[in-house]
Protein backbone atom coordinates (compact mmCIF):
# COMPACT_ATOMS: atom_id res chain seq x y z
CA UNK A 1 89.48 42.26 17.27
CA UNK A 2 89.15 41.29 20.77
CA UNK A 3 91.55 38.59 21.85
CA UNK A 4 88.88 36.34 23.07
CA UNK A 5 86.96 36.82 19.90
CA UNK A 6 89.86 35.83 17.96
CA UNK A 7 90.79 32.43 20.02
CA UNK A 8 86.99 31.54 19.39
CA UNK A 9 87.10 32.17 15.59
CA UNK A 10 90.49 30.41 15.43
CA UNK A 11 89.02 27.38 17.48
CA UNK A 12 85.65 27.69 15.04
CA UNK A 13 87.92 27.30 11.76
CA UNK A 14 90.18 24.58 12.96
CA UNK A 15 87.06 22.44 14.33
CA UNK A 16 84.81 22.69 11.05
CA UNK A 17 88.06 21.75 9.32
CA UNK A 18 88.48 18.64 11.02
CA UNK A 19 85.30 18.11 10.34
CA UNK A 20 85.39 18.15 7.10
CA UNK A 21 88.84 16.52 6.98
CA UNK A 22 86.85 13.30 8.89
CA UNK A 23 83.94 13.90 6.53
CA UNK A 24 85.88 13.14 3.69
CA UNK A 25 88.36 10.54 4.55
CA UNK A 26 86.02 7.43 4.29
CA UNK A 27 85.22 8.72 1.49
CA UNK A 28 88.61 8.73 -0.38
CA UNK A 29 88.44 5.40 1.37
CA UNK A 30 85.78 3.74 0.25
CA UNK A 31 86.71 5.35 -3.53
CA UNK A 32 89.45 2.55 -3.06
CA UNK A 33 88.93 -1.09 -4.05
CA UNK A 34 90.49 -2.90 -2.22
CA UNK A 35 92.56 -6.40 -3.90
CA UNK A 36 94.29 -8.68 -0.94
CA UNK A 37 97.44 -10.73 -2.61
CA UNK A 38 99.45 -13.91 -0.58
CA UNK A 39 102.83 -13.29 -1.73
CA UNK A 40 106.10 -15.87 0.04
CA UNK A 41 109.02 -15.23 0.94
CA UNK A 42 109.86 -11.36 0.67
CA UNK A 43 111.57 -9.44 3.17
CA UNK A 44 108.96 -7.68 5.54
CA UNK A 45 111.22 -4.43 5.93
CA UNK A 46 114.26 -3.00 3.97
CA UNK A 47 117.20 -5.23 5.06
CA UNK A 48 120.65 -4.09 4.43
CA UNK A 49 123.53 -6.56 3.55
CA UNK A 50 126.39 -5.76 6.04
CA UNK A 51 129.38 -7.18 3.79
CA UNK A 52 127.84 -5.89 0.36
CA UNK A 53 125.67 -3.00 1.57
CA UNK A 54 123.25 -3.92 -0.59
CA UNK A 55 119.69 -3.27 0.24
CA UNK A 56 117.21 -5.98 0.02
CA UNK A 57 113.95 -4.05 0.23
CA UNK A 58 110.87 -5.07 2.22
CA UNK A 59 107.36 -6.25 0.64
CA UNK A 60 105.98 -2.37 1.44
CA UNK A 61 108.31 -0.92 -1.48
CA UNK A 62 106.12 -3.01 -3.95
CA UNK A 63 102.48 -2.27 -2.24
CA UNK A 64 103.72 1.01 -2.61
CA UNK A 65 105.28 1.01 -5.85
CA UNK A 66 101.26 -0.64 -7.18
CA UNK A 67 99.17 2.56 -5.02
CA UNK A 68 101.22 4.84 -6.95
CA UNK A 69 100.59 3.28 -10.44
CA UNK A 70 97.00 2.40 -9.57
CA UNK A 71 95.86 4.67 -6.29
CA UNK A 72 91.96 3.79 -7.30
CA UNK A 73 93.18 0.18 -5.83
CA UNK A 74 94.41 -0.61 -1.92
CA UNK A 75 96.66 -3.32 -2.59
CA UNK A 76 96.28 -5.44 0.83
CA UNK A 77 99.41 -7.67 1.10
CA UNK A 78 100.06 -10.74 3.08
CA UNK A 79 103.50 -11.85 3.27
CA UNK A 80 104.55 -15.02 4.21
CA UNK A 81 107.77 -17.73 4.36
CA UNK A 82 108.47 -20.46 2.19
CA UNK A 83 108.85 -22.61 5.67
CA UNK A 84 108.46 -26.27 5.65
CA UNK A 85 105.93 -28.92 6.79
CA UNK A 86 103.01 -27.87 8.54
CA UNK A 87 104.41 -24.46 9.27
CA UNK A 88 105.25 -24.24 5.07
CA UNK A 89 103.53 -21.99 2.61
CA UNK A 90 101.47 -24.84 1.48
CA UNK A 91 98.87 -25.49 4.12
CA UNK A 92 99.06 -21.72 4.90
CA UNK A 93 97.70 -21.36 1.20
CA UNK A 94 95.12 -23.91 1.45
CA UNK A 95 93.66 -22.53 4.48
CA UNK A 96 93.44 -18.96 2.83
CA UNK A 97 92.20 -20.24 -0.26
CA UNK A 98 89.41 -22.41 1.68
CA UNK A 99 88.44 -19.29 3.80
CA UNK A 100 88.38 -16.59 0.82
CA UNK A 101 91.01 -14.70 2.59
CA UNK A 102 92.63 -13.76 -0.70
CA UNK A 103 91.88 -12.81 -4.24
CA UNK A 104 95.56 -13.28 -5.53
CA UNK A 105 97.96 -15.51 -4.71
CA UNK A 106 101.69 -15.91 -5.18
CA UNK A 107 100.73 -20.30 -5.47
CA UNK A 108 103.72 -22.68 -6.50
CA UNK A 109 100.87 -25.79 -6.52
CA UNK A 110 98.74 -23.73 -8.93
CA UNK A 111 98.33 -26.33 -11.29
CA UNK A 112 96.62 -28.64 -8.34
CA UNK A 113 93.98 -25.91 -7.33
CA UNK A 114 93.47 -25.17 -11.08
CA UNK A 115 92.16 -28.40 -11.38
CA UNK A 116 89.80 -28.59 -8.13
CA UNK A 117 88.15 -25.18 -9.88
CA UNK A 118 89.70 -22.92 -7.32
CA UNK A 119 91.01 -20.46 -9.72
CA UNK A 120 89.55 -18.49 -12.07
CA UNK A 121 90.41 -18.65 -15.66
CA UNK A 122 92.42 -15.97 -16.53
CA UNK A 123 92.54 -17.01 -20.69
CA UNK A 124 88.29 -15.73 -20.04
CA UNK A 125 89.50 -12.54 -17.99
CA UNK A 126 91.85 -12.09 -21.22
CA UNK A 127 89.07 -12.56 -24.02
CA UNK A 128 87.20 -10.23 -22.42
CA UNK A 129 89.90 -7.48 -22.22
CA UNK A 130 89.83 -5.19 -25.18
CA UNK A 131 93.10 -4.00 -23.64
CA UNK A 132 95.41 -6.69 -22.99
CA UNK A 133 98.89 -7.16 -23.75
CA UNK A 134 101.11 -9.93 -23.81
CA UNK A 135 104.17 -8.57 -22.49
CA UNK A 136 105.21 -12.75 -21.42
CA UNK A 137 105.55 -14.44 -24.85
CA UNK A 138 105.25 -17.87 -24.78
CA UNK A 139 104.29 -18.24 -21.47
CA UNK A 140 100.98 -17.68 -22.19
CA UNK A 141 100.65 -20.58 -23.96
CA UNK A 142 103.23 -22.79 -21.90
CA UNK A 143 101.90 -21.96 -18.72
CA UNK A 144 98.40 -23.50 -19.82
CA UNK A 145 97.26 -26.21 -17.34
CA UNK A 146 93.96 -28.69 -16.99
CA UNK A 147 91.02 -26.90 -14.94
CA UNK A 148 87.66 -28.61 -14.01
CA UNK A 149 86.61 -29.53 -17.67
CA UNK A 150 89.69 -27.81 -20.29
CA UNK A 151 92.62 -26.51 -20.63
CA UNK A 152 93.39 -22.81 -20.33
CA UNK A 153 95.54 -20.26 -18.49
CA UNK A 154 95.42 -20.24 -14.83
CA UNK A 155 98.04 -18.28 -13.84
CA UNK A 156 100.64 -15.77 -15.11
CA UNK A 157 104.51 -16.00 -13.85
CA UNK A 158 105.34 -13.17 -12.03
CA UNK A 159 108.98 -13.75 -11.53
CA UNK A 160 111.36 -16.67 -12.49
CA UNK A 161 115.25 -18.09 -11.96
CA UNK A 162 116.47 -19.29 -15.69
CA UNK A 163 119.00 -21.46 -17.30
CA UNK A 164 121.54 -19.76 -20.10
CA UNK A 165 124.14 -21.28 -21.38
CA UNK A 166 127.66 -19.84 -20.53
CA UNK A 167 130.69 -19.45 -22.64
CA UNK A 168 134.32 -18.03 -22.24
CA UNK A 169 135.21 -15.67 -25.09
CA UNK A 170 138.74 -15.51 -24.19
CA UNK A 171 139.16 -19.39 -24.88
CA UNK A 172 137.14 -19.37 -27.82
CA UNK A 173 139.75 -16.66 -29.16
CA UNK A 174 142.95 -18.44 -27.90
CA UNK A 175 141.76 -21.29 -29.53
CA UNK A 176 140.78 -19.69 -33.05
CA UNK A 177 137.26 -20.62 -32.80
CA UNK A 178 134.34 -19.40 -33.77
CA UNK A 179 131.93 -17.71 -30.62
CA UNK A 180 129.01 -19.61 -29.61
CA UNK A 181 125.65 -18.55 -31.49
CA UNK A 182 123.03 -17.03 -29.76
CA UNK A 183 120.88 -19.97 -30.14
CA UNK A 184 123.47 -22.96 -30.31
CA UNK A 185 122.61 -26.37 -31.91
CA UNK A 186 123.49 -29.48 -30.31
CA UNK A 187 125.96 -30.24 -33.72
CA UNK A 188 127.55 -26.72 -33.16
CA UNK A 189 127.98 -27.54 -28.67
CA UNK A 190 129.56 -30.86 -29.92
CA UNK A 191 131.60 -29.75 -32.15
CA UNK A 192 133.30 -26.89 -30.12
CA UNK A 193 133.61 -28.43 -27.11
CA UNK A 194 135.88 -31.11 -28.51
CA UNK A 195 137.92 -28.42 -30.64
CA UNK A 196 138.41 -26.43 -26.93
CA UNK A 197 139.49 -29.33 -25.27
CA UNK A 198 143.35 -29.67 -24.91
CA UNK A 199 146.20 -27.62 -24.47
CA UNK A 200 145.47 -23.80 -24.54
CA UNK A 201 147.55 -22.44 -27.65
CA UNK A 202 147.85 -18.78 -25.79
CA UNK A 203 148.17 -20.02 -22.36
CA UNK A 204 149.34 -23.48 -22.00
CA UNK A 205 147.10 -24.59 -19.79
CA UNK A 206 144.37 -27.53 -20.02
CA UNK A 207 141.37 -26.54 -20.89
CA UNK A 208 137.72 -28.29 -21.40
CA UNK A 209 134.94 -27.73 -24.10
CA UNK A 210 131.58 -29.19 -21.59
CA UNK A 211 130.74 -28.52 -18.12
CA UNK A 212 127.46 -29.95 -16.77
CA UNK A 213 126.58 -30.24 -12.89
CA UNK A 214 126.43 -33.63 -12.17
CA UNK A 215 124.65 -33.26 -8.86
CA UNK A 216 121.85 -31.10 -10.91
CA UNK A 217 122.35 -33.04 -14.37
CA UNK A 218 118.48 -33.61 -14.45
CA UNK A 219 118.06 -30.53 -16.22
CA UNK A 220 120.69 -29.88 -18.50
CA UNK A 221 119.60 -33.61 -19.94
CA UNK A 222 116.00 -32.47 -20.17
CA UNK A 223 116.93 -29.47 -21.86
CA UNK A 224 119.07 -31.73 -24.75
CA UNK A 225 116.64 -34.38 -24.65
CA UNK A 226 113.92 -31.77 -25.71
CA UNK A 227 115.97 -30.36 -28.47
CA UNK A 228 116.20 -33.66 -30.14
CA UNK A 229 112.56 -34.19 -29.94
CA UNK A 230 111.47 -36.02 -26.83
CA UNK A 231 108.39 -35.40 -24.64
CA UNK A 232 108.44 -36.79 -20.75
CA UNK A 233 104.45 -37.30 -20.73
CA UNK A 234 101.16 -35.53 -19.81
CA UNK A 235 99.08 -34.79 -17.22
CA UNK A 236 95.24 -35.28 -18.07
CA UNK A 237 92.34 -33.46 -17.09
CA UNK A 238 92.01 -35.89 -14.03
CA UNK A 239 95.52 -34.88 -13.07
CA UNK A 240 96.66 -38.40 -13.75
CA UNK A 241 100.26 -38.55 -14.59
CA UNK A 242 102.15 -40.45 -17.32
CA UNK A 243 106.03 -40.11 -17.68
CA UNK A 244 107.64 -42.37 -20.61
CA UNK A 245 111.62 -41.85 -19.67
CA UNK A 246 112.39 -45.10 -21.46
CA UNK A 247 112.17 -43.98 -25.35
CA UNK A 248 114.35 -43.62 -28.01
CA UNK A 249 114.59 -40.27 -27.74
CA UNK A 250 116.04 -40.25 -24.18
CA UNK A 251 118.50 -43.03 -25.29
CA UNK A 252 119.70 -40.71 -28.15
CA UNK A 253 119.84 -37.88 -25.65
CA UNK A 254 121.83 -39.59 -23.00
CA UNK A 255 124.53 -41.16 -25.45
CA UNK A 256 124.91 -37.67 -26.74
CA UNK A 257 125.71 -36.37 -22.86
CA UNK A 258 127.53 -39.18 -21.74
CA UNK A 259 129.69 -38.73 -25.07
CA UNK A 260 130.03 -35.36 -23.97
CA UNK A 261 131.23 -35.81 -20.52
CA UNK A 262 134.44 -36.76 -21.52
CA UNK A 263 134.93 -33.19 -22.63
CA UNK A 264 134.46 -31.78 -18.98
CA UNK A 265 136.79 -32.00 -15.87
CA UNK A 266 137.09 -34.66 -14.13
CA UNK A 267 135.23 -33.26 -11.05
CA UNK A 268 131.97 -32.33 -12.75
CA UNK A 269 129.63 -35.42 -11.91
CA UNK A 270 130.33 -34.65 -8.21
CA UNK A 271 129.46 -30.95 -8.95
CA UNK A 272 126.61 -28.85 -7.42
CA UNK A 273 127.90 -25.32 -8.44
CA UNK A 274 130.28 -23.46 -11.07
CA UNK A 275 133.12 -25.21 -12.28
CA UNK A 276 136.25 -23.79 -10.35
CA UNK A 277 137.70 -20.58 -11.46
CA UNK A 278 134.28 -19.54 -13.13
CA UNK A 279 134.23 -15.41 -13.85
CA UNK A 280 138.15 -15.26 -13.05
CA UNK A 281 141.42 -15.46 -14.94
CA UNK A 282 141.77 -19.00 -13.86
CA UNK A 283 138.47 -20.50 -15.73
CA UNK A 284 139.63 -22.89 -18.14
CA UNK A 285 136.07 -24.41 -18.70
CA UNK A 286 134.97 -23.20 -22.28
CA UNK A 287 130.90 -24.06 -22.88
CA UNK A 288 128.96 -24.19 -19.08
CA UNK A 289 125.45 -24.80 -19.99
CA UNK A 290 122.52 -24.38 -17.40
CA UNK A 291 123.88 -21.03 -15.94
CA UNK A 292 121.71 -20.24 -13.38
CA UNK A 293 121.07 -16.52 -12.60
CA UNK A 294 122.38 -16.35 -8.90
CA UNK A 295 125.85 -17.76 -10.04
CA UNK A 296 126.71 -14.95 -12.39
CA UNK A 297 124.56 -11.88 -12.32
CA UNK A 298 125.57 -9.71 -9.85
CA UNK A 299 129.23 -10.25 -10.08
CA UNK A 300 128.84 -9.57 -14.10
CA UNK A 301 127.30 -6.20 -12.41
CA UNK A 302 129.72 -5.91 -10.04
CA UNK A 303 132.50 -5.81 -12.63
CA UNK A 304 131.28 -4.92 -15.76
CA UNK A 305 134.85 -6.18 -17.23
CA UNK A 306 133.83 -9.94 -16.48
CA UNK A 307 131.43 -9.06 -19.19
CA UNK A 308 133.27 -9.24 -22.15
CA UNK A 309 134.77 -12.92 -21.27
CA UNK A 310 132.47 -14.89 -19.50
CA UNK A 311 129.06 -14.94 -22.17
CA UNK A 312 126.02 -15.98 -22.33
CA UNK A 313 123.60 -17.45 -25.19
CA UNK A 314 120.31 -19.27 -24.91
CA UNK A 315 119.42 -22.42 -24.00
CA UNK A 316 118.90 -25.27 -26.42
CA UNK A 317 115.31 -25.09 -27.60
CA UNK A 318 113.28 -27.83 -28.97
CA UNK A 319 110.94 -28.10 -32.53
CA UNK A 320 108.57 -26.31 -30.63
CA UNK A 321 111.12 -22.72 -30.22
CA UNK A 322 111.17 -23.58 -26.59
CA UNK A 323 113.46 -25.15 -23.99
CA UNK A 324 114.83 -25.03 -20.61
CA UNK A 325 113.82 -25.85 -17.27
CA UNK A 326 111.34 -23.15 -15.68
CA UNK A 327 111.60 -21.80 -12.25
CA UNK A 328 108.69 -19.70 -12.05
CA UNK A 329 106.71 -18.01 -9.16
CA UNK A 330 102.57 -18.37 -10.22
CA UNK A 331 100.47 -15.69 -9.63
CA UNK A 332 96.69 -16.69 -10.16
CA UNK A 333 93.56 -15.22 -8.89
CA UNK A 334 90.91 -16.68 -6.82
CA UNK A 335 87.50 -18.50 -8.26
CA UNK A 336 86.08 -16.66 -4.97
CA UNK A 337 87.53 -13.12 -5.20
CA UNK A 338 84.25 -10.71 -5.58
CA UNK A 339 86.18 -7.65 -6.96
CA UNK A 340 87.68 -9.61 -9.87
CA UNK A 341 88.56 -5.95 -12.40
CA UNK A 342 90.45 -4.76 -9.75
CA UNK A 343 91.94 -8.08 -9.02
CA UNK A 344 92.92 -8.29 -13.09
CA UNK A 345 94.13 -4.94 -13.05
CA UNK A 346 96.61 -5.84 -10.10
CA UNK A 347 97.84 -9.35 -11.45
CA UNK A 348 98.89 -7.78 -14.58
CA UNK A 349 100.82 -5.05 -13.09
CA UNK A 350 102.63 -7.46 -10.34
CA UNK A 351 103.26 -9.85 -13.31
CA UNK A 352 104.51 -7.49 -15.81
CA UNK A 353 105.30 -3.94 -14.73
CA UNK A 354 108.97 -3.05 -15.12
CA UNK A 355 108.31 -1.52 -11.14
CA UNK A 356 107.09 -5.12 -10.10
CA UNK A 357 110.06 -7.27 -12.21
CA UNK A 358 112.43 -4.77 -10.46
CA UNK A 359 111.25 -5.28 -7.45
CA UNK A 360 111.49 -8.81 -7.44
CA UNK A 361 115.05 -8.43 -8.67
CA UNK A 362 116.09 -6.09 -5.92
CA UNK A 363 114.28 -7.99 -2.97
CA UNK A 364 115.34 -11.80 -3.95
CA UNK A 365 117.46 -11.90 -7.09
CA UNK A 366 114.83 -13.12 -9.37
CA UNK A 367 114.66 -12.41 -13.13
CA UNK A 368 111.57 -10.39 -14.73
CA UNK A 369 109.23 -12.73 -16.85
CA UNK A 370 107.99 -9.65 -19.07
CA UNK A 371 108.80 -7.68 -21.90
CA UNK A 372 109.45 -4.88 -19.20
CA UNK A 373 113.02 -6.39 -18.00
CA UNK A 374 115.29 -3.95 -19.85
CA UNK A 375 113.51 -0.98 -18.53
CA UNK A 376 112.92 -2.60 -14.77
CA UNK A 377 116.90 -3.90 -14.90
CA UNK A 378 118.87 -1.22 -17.18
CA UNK A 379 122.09 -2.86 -15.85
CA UNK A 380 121.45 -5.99 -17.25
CA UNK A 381 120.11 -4.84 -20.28
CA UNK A 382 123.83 -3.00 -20.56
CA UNK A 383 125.12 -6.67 -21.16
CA UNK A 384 126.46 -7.71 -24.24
CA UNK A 385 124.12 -10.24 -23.88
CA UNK A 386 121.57 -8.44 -21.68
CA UNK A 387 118.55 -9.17 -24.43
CA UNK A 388 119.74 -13.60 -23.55
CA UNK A 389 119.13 -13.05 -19.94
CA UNK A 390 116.32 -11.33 -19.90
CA UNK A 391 114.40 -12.90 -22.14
CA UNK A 392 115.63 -16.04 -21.63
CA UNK A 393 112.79 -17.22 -19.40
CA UNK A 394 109.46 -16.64 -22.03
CA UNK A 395 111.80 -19.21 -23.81
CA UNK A 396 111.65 -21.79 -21.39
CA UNK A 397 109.57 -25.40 -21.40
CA UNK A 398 106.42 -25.43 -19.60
CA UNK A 399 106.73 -26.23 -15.92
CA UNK A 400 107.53 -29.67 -14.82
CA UNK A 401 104.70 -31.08 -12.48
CA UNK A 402 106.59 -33.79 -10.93
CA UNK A 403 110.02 -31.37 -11.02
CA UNK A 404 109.83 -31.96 -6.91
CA UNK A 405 108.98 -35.53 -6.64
CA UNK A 406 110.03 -39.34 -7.65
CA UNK A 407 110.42 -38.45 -11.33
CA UNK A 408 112.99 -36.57 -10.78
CA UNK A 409 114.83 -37.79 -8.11
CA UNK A 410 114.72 -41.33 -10.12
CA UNK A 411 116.34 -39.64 -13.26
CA UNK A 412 119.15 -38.04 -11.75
CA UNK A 413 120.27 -40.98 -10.13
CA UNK A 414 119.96 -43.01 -13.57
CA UNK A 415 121.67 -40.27 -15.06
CA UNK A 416 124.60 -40.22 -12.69
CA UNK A 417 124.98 -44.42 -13.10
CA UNK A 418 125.24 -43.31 -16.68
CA UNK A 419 127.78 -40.35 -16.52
CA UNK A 420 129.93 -42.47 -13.75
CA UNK A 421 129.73 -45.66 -16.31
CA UNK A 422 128.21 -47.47 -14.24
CA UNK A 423 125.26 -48.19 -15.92
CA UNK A 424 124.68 -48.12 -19.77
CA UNK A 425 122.49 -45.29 -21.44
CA UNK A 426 119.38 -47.96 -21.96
CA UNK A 427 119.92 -49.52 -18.34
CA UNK A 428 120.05 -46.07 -17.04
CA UNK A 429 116.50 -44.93 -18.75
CA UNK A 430 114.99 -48.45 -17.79
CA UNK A 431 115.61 -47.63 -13.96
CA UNK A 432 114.69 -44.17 -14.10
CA UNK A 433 111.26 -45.58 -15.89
CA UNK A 434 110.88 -48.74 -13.23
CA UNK A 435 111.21 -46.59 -10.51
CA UNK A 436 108.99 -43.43 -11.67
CA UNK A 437 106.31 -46.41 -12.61
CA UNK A 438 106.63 -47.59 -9.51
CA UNK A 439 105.75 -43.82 -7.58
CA UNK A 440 102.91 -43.25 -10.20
CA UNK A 441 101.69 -46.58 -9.06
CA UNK A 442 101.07 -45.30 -5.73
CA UNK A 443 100.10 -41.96 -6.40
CA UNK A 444 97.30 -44.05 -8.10
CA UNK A 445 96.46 -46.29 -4.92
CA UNK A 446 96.66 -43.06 -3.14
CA UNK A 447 93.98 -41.38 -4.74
């Protein structure tokens, strides 16, 4: 064949290829639905930890991650900061929302737009899905909040923190006593917390039963006032608010902490952290309740020795087989989103897939919410008590809706009067009630 021939047949072949290469590609395209999710506070690229050289890995590991599990869906993700003010999350979210620029959103006020009929009502989405799985235990149920006219499930968590409670097997053997249950009573806390306080038989060192943060002690007293029964309030379906701290329940609860405070060091009501000498030879703190997951984690994977002393069992749980503070991340889907099967199909997999719960492990230290966690975090599964922590969180007490505002803020600083003696137990609740009264008062006037 003539050169010149050649060159044109060449030329020819590689044009009506591109052709059809260009003829096609919209097409795979437009075979994609697309789903656009908010998500806050992720790294945008991989991000490597110079001291550690751990990778934190950036937002496009999970869009990727979701193609490859679903490639029928384009998974269009905005990122965002947690920021503050006017530059926060919050108004960022409320002008997406009002604008339809997203069918799923990562949305810690979900409760509040759940209510204004902004979200659709995922417990429908669920009826109607011959496949569905719970994979998040009670959550389903917990996580129920008031929409425009009911009740019903308006988001699913998609990652949490948690709250175990900690315990030091090597004191609990120097001492001859018995190791914490998996699910501890209050009687059984009480009782081995005074018979670890004292002189350390083995080492002769002083040791202490209790531990509780008293710059945080909010939540380890909502967690004991729950297990003997009490309930804070309610929030109706106008999203009016009614907190009762001042009941006979909370009394019982606090004399029960305060009595227990004498078992802890000195040092704990000033506390914001781990008591000193937490996951080393030196600890000589015996029962730490209200773990959180960044104090201990890593370091427990770090040195997989630390394992066998420092423990960890589940935190106290009330009638209702529930208890703890939760600390999860919403993800609910838009009342405006058009493409709302491919939406479903995406919230379920970024809310339960063992890829998605690693993820959100790898990138930010948060703990999967699904039945997945062993298989997304093998390493903590590997724990002795790798089934506690990572299943700690469908466990947990329905969010608190006022956990950011007066309510709180007025019970931890009854709480402290109380653990400093400075206040009684019933003068203590009857401040924390004035002054919560007082905000709801306004919130009221407000509206």
């Amino acid at each position: 064949m003539r050169p010149l021939l050649r060159h044109f047949l060449l030329l020819s072949t590689t044009a009506i290829a591109a052709s059809a290469l260009s003829a096609t590609a919209p097409a795979m395209a437009q075979d994609k639905t697309p789903v656009t999710v908010l998500t806050i506070g992720y790294p945008d690229k991989d991000s490597t930890d110079a001291v550690t050289g751990t990778v934190s890995p950036g937002i496009g590991n999970l869009e990727t991650a979701f193609e490859a599990a679903n490639p029928t869906i384009d998974l269009v993700v905005t990122n965002i900061p947690w920021g503050e003010g006017a530059t926060g999350y919050a108004p960022k979210t409320e002008a997406m929302i009002q604008a339809n620029e997203s069918c799923l959103y990562e949305m810690p006020g979900a409760a509040g737009y759940a209510r204004r009929g902004l979200l659709s009502d995922l417990g429908a989405l669920i009826a109607a899905d011959k496949d569905f799985k719970n994979v998040w235990g009670k959550q389903i149920e917990t996580d129920k909040v008031w929409g425009p006219t009911a009740k019903s499930l308006y988001y699913i968590p998609n990652n949490t923190g948690e709250r175990v409670i900690h315990w030091d097997a090597t004191l609990f053997a120097n001492y001859g006593v018995e190791p914490l249950s998996k699910n501890p009573t209050l009687d059984e806390i009480a009782a081995k917390a005074k018979a670890l306080t004292g002189t350390d038989p083995v080492t002769g060192q002083q040791t202490y039963g209790y531990y509780y943060q008293g710059k945080y002690a909010v939540w380890q007293f909502l967690s004991i006032a729950h297990a003997m029964g009490a309930n804070w309030g309610s929030v109706d379906e106008t999203g009016k608010m009614t907190v009762t701290w001042n009941t006979p329940e909370y009394l019982k609860a606090l004399q029960w902490f305060v009595d227990m405070a004498k078992y802890a060091p000195s040092g704990a009501l000033g506390s914001d952290g781990m008591p000193q000498g937490f996951l080393s030879d030196d600890n000589v703190v015996a029962i730490i309740p209200e773990g959180e997951q960044g104090y201990f984690i890593q370091p427990l994977i770090a040195n997989p020795e630390l394992q066998k002393r420092f423990r960890s069992s589940f935190n106290l749980r009330g009638a209702d087989g529930v208890g703890g503070v939760a600390t999860i991340s919403p993800m609910a889907m838009a009342e405006s989103c058009t493409n709302k099967e491919a939406a479903w199909t995406a919230l379920k997999w970024l809310a339960g897939s063992a890829e998605s719960q690693k993820y959100y492990f790898d990138s930010n230290g948060r703990i999967p919410v699904s039945d997945n966690g062993a298989a997304a975090l093998p390493q903590i599964a590997a724990f002795p008590d790798g089934d506690v922590v990572l299943t700690q969180p469908q466990f947990a007490e329905a969010p608190y809706p006022w956990a950011a505002d007066q309510p709180r803020w007025a019970m931890q600083t009854a709480l402290e009067g109380a653990l400093a003696g400075t206040l009684s137990p019933a003068d203590a609740l009857a401040q924390a009630q004035k002054e919560t009264d007082d905000w709801l008062a306004q919130q009221a006037v407000q509206k």
